[in-house]
N, C-alpha and C. Protein backbone atom coordinates (compact mmCIF):
# COMPACT_ATOMS: atom_id res chain seq x y z
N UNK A 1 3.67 -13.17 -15.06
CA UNK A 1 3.80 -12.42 -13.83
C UNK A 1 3.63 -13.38 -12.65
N UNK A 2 4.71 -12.85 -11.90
CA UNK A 2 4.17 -14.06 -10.68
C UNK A 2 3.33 -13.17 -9.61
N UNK A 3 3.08 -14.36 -8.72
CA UNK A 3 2.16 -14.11 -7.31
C UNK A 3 3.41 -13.13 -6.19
N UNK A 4 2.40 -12.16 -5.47
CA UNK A 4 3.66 -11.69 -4.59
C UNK A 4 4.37 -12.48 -3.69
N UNK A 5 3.40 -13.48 -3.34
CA UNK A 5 4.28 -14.81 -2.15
C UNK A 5 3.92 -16.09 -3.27
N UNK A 6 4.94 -16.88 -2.95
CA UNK A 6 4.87 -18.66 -3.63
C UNK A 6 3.92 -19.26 -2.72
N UNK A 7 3.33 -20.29 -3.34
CA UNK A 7 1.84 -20.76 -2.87
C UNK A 7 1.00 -20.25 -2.20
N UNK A 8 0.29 -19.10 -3.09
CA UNK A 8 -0.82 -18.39 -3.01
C UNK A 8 -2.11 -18.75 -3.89
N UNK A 9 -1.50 -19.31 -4.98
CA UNK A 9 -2.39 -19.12 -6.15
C UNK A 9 -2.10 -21.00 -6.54
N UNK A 10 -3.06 -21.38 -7.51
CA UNK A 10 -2.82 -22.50 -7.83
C UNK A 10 -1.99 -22.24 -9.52
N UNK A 11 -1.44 -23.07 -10.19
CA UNK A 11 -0.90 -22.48 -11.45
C UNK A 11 -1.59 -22.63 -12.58
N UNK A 12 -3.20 -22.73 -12.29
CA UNK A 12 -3.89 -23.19 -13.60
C UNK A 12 -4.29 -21.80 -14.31
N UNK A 13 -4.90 -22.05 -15.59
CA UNK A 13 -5.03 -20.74 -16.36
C UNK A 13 -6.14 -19.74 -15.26
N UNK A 14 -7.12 -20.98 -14.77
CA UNK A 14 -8.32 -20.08 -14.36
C UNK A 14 -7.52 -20.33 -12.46
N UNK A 15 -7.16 -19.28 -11.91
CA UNK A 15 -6.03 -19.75 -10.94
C UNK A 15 -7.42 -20.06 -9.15
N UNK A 16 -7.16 -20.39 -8.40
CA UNK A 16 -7.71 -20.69 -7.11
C UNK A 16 -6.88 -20.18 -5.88
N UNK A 17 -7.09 -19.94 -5.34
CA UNK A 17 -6.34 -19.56 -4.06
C UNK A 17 -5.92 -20.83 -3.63
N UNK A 18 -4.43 -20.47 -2.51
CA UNK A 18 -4.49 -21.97 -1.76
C UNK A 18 -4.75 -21.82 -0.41
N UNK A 19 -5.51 -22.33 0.19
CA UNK A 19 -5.50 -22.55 1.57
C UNK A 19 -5.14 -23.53 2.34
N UNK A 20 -5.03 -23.52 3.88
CA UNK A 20 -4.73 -24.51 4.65
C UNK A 20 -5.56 -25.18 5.49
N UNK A 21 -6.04 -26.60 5.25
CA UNK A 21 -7.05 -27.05 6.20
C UNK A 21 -6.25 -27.98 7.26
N UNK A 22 -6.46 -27.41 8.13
CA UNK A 22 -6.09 -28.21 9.46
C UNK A 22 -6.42 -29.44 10.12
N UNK A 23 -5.51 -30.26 9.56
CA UNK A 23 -5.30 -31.80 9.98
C UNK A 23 -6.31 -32.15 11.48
N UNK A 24 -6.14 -31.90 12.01
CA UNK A 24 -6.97 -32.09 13.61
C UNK A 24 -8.30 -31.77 13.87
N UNK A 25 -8.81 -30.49 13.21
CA UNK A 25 -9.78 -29.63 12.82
C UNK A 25 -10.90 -29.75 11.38
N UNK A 26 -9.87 -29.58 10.80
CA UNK A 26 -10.84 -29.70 9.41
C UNK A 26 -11.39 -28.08 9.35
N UNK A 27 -10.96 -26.86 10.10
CA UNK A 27 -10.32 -25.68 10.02
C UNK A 27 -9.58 -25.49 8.64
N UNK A 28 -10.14 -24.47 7.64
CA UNK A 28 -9.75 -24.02 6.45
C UNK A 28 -9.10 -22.40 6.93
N UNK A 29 -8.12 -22.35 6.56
CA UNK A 29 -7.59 -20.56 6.89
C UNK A 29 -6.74 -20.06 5.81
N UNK A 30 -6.74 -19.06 5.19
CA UNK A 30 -5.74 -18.47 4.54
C UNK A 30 -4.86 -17.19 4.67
N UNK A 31 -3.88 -17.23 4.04
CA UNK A 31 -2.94 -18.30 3.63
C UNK A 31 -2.85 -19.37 4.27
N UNK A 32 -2.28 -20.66 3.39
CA UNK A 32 -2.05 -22.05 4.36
C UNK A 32 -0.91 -22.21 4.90
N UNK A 33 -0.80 -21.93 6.23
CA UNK A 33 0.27 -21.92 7.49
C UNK A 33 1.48 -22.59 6.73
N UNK A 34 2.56 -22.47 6.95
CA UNK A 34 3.88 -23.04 6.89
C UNK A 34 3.86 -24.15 8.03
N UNK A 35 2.99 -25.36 8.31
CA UNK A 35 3.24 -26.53 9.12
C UNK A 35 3.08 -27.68 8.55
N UNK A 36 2.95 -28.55 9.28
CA UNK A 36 2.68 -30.00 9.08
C UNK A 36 1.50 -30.37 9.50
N UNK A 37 1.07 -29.11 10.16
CA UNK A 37 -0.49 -29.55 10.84
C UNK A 37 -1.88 -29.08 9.59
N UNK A 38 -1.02 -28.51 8.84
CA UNK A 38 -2.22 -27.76 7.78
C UNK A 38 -1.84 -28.92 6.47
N UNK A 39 -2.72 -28.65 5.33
CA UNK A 39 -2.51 -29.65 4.09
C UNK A 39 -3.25 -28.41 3.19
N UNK A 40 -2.40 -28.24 1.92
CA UNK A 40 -2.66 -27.24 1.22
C UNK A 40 -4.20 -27.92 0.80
N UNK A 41 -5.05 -26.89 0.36
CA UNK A 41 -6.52 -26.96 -0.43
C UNK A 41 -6.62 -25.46 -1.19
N UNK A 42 -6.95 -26.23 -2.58
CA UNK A 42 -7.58 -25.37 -3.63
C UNK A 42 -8.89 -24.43 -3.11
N UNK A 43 -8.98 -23.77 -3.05
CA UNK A 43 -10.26 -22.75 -2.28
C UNK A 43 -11.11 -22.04 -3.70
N UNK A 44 -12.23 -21.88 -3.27
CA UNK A 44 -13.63 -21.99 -4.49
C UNK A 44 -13.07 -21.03 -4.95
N UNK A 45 -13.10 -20.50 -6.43
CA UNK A 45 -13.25 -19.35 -7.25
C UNK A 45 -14.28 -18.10 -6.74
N UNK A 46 -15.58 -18.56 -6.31
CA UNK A 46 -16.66 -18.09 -6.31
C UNK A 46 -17.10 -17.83 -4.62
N UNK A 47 -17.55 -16.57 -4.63
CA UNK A 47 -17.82 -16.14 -2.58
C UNK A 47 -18.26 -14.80 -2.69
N UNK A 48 -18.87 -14.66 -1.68
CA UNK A 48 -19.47 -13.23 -2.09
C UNK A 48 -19.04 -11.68 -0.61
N UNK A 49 -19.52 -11.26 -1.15
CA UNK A 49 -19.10 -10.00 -0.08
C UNK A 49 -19.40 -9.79 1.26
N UNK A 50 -18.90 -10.19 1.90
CA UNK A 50 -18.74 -10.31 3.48
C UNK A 50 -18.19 -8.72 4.22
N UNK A 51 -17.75 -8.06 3.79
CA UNK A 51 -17.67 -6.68 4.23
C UNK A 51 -16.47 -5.44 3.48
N UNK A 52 -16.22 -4.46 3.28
CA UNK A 52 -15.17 -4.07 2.40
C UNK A 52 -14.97 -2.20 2.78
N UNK A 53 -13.77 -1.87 2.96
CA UNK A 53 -13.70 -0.63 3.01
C UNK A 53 -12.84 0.12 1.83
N UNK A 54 -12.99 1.36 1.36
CA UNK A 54 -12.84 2.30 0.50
C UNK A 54 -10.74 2.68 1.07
N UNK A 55 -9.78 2.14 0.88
CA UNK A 55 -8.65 2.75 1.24
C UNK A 55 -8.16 4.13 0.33
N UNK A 56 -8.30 5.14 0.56
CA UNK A 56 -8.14 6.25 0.12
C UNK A 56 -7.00 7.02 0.66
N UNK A 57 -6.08 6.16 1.36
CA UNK A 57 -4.66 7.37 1.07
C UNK A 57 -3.96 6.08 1.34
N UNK A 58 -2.49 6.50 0.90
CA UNK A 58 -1.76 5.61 0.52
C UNK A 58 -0.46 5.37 1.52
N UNK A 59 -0.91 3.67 1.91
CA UNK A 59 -0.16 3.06 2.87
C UNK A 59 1.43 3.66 3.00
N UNK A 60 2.04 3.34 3.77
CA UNK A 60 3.22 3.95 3.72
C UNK A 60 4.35 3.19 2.72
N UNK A 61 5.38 3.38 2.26
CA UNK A 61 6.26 2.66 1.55
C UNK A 61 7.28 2.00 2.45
N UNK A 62 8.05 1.37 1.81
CA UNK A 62 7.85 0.36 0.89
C UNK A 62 6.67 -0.07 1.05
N UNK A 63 6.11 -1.23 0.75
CA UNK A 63 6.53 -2.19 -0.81
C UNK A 63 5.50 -0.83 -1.56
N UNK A 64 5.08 -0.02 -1.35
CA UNK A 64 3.81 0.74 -2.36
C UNK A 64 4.87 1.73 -2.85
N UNK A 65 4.34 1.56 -4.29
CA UNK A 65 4.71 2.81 -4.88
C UNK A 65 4.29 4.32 -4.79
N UNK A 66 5.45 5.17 -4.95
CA UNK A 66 5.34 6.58 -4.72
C UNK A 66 4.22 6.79 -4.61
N UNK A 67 3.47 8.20 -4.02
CA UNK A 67 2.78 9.08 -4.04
C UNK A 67 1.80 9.39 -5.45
N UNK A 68 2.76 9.26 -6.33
CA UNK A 68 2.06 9.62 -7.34
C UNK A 68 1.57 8.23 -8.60
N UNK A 69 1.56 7.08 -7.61
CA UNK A 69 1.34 6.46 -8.25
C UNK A 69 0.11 5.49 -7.59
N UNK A 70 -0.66 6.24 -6.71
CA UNK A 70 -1.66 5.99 -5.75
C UNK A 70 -2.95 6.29 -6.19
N UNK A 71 -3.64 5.37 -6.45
CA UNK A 71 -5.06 5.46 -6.41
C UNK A 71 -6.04 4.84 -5.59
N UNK A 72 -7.10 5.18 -4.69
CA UNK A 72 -8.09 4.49 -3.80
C UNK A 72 -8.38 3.18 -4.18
N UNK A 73 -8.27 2.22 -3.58
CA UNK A 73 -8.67 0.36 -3.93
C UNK A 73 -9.92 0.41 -2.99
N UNK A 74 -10.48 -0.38 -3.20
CA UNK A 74 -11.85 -1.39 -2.66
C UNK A 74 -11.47 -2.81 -1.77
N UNK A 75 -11.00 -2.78 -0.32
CA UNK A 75 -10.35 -3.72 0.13
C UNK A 75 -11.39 -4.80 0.91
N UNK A 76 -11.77 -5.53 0.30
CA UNK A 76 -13.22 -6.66 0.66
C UNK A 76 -12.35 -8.00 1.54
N UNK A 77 -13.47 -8.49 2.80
CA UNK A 77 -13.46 -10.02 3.15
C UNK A 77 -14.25 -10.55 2.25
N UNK A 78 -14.10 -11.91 1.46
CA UNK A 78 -15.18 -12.35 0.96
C UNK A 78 -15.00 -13.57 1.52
N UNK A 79 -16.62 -14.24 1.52
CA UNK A 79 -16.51 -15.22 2.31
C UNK A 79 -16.76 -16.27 0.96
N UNK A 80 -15.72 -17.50 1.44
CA UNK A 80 -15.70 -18.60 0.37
C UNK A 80 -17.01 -19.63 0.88
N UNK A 81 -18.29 -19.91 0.75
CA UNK A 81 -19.02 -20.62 1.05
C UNK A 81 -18.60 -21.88 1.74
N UNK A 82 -18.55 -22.20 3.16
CA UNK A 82 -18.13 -23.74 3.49
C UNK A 82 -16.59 -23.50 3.77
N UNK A 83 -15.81 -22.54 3.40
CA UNK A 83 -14.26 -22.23 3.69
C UNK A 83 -13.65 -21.92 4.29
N UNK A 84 -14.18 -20.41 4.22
CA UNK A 84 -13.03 -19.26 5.12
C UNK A 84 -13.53 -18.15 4.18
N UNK A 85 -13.30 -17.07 4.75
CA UNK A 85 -13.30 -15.80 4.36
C UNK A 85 -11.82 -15.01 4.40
N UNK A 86 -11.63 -14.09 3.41
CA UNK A 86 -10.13 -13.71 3.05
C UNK A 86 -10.56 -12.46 2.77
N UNK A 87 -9.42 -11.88 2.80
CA UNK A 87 -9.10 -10.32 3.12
C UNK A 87 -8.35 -9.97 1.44
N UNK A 88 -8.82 -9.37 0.72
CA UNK A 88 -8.19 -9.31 -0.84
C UNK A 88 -8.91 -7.72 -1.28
N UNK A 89 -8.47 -7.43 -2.76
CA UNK A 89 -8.39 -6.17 -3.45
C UNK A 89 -9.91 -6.57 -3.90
N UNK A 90 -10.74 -5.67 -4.26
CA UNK A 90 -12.29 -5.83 -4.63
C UNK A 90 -11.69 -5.09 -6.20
N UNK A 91 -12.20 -5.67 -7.52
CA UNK A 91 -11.49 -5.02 -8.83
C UNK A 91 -12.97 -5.12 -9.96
N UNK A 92 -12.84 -4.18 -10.38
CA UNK A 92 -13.67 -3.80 -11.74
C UNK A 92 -15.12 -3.20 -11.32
N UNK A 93 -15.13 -2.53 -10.28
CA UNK A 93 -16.63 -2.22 -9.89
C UNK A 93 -16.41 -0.87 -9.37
N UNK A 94 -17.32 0.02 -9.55
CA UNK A 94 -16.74 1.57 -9.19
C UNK A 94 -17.76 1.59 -7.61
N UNK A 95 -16.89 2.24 -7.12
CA UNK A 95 -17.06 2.05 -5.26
C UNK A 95 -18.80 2.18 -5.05
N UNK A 96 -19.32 3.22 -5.74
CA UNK A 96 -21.01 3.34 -5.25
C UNK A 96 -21.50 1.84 -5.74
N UNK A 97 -21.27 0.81 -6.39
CA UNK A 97 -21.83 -0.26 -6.83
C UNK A 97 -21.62 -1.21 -5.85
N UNK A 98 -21.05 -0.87 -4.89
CA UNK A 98 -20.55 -1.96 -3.87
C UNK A 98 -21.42 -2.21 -3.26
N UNK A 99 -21.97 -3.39 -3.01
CA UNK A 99 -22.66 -3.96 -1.94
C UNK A 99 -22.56 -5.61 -1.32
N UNK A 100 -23.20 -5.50 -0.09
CA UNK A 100 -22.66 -6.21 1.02
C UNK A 100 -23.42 -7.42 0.17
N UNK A 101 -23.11 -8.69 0.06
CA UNK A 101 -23.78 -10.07 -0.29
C UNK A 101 -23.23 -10.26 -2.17
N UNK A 102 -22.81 -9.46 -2.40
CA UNK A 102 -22.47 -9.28 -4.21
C UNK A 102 -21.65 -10.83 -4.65
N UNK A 103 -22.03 -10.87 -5.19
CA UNK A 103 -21.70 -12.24 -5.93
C UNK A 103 -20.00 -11.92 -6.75
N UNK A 104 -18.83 -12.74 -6.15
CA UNK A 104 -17.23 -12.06 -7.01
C UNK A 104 -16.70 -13.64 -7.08
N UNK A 105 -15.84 -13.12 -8.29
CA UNK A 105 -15.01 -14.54 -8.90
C UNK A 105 -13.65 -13.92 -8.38
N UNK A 106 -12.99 -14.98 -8.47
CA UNK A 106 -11.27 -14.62 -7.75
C UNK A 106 -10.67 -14.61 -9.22
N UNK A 107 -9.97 -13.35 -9.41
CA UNK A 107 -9.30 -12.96 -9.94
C UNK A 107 -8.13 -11.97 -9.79
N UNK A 108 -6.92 -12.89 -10.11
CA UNK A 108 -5.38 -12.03 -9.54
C UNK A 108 -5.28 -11.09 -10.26
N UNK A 109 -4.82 -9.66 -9.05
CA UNK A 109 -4.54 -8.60 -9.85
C UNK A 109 -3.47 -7.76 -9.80
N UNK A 110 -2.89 -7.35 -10.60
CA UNK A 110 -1.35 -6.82 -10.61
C UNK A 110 -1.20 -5.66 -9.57
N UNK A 111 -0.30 -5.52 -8.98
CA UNK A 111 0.25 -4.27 -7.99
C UNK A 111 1.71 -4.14 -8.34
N UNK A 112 2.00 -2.96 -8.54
CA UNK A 112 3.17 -2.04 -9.13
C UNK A 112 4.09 -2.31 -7.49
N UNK A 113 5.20 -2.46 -7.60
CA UNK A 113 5.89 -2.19 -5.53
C UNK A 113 6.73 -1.26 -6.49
N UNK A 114 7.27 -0.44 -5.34
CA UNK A 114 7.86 0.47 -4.75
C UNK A 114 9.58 0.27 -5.93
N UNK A 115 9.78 -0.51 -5.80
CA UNK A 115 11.39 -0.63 -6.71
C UNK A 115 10.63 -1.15 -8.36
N UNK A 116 9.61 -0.82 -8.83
CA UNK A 116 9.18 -1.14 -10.18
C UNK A 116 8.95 -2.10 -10.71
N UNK A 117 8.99 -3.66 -10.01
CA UNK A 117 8.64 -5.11 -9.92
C UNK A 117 6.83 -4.89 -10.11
N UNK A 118 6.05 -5.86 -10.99
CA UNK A 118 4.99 -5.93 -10.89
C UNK A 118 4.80 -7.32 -10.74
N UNK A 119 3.58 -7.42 -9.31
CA UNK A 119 3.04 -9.21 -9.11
C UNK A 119 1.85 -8.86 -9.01
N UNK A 120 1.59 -10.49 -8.92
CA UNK A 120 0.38 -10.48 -8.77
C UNK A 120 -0.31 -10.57 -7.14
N UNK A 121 -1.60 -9.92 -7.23
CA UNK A 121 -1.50 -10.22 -5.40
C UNK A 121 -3.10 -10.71 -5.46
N UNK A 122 -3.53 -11.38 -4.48
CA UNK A 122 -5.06 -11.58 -4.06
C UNK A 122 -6.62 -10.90 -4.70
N UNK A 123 -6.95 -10.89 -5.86
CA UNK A 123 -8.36 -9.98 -5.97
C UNK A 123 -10.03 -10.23 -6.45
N UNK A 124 -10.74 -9.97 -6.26
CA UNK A 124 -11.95 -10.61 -6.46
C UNK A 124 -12.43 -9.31 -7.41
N UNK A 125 -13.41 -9.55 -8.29
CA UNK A 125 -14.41 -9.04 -8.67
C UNK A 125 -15.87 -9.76 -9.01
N UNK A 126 -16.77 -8.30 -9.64
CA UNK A 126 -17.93 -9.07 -9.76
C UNK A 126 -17.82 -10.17 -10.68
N UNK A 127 -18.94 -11.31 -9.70
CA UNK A 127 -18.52 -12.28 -10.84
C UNK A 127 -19.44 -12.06 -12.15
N UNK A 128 -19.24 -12.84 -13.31
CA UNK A 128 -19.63 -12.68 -14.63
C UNK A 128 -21.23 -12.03 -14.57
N UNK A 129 -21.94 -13.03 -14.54
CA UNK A 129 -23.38 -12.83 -14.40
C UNK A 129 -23.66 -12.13 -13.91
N UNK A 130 -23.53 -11.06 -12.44
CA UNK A 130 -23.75 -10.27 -12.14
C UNK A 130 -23.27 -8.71 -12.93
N UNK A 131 -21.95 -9.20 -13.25
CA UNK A 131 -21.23 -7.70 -14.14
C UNK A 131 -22.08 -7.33 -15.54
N UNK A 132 -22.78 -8.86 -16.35
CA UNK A 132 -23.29 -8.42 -17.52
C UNK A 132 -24.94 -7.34 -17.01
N UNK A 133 -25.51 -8.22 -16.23
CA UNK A 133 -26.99 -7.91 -15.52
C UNK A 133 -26.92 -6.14 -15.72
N UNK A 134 -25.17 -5.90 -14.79
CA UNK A 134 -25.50 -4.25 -14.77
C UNK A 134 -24.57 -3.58 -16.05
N UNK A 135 -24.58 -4.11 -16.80
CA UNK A 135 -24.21 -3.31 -17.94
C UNK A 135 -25.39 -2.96 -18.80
């Protein structure tokens, strides 16, 4: 499955985000800009919960599939320690478990679009150690 945009993801099994650190700055932002002033960087696996809201009705279409193929997501900033903080899908944690500082690993997660194509797009969950703790 691919990524919904090309150079998002790195292509290793365990994948990384890519970001852009800014030549002049030393400014990390993601996605990494389409310039000459940015230089792609691998961005940490590991960041924790910086803030997240409950989306409960469903964006308009395109790219989302029908009506009836809508369920509420968990839409989190997490902040990459030393990086940047990114705007992604929060996955495998049922909404009352959410809390602000939670420890999540980056992991891509599939989204269905609108014409029946499945990619992959941006998602974090809890990371390991924390998910076993609450089982």
């Amino acid at each position: 499955m691919d990524a919904i945009a090309q150079g998002l993801f790195t292509p290793e099994n365990l994948p990384r985000l890519i970001g852009g650190r800014d030549r002049e700055t030393g400014r990390i932002t993601f996605p990494c800009p389409a310039s000459d002033r940015f230089e792609p960087v691998p961005l940490s696996r590991s960041g924790t919960l910086w803030s997240y809201t409950i989306q409960r009705f469903r964006p308009k279409s395109p790219p989302y599939a029908g009506p009836e193929a809508f369920e509420p997501f968990a839409l989190a900033y997490v902040e990459l320690p030393g990086e940047t903080i990114v705007e992604a899908r929060l996955t495998g944690v049922d909404f009352g478990a959410i809390e602000i500082g939670m420890a999540l690993e980056f992991e891509p997660a599939p989204f269905a679009r609108e014409y029946g194509e499945t990619v992959l797009i941006p998602a974090f969950r809890p990371a390991a150690a924390q998910a076993r703790e609450a089982a």
